[in-house]
C-alpha atoms as a PDB file:
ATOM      1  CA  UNK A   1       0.000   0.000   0.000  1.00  0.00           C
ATOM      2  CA  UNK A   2       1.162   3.402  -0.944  1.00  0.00           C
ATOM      3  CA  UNK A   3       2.024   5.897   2.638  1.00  0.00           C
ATOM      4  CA  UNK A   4       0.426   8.736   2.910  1.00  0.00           C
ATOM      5  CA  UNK A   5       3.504  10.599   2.557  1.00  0.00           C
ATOM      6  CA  UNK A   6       3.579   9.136  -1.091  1.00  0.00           C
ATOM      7  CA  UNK A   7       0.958  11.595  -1.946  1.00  0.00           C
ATOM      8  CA  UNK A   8       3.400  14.715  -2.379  1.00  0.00           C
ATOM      9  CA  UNK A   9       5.152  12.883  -5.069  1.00  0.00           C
ATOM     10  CA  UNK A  10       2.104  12.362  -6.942  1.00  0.00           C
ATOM     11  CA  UNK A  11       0.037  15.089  -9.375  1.00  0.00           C
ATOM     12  CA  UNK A  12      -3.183  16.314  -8.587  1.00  0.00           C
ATOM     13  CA  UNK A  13      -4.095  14.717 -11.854  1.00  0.00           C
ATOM     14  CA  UNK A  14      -3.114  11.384 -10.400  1.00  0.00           C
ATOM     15  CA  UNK A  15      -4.837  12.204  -6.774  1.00  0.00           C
ATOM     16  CA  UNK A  16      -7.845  13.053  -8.392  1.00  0.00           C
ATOM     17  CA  UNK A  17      -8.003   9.848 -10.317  1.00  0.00           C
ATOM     18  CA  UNK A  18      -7.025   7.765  -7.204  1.00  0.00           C
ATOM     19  CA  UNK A  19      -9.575   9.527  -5.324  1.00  0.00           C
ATOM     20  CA  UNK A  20     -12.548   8.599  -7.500  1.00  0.00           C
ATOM     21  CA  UNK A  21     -11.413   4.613  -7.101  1.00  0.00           C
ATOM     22  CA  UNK A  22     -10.834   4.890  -3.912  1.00  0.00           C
ATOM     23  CA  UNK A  23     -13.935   6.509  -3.567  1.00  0.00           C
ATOM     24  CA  UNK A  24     -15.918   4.014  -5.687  1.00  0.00           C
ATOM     25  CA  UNK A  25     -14.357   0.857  -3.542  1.00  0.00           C
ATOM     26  CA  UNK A  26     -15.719   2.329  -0.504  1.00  0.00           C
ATOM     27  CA  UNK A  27     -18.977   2.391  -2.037  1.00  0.00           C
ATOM     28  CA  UNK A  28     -18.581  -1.147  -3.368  1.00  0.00           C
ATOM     29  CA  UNK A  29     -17.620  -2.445   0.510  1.00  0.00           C
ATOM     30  CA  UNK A  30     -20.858  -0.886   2.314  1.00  0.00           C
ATOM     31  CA  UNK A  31     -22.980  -2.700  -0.661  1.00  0.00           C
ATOM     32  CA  UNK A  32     -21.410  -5.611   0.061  1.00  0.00           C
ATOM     33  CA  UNK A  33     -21.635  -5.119   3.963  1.00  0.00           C
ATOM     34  CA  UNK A  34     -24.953  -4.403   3.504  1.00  0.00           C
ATOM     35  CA  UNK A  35     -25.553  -7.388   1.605  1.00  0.00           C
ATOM     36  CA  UNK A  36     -24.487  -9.823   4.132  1.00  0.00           C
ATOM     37  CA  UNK A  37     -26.219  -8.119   6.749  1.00  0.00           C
ATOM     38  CA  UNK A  38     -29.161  -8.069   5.307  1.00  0.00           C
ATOM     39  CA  UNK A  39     -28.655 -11.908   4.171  1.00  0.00           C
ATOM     40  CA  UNK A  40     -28.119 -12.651   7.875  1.00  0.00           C
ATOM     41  CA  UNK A  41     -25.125 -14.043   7.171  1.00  0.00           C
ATOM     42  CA  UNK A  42     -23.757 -14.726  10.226  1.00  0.00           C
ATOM     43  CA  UNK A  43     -19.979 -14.492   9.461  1.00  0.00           C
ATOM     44  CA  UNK A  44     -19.082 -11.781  11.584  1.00  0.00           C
ATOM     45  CA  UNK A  45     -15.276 -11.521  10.845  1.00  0.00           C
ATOM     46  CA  UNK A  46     -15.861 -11.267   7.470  1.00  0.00           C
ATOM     47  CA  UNK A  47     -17.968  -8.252   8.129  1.00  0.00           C
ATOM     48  CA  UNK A  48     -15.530  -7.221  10.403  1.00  0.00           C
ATOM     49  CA  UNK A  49     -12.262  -6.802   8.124  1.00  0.00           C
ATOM     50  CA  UNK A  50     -14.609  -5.394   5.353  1.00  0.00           C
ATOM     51  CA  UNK A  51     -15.531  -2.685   7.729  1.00  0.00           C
ATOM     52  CA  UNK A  52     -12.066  -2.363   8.598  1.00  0.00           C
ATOM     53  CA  UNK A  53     -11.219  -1.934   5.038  1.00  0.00           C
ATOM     54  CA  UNK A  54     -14.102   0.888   4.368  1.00  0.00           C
ATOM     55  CA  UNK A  55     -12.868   2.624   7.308  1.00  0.00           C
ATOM     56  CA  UNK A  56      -8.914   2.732   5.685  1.00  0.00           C
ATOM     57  CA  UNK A  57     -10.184   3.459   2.496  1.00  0.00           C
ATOM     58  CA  UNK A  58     -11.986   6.569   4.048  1.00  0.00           C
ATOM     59  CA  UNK A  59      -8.593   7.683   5.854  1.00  0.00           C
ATOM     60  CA  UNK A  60      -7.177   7.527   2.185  1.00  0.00           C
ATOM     61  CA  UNK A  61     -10.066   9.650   1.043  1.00  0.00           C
ATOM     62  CA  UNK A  62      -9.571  12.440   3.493  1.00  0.00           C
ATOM     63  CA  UNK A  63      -6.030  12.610   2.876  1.00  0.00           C
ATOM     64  CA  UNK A  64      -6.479  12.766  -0.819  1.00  0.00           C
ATOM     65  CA  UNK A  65      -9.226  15.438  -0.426  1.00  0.00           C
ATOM     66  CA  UNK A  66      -7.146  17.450   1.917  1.00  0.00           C
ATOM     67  CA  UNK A  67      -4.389  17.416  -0.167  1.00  0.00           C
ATOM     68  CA  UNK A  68      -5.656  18.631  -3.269  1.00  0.00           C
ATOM     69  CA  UNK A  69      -8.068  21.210  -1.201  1.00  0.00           C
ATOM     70  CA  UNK A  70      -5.836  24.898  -1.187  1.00  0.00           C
ATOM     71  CA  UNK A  71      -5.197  26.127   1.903  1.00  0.00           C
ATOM     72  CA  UNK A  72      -7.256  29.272   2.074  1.00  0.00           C
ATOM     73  CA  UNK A  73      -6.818  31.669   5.646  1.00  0.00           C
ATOM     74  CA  UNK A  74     -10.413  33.145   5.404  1.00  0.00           C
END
């Protein structure tokens, strides 16, 4: 996995793109949580690490977004 220090090194051409799949998978994992909840699955740990995943893939998110957001002193 890339660190998030990897991010200064990249464009905000790049960032954007990376953002938008990153965003998309995050989508795709609450579907699917929400899928096995609803199917009463009863795996729990596999619910577990997806949620686990969602939540990294939203750290990833807010560091893209914050990256490629100016700083602006109002």
């Amino acid at each position: 996995m890339n660190a998030p220090h990897d991010f200064a090194m990249k464009s905000d051409d790049v960032l954007r793109v990376e953002l938008e799949v990153f965003r998309r998978e995050h989508r795709d994992l609450d579907e699917a949580i929400s899928a096995l909840q609803e199917r009463g699955v009863s795996d729990q740990l596999t619910i577990k690490r997806l949620k686990k995943q969602k939540l990294y893939l939203k750290d990833r998110i807010a560091l893209i977004e914050d990256r490629l957001t100016p700083d602006i002193i109002a």
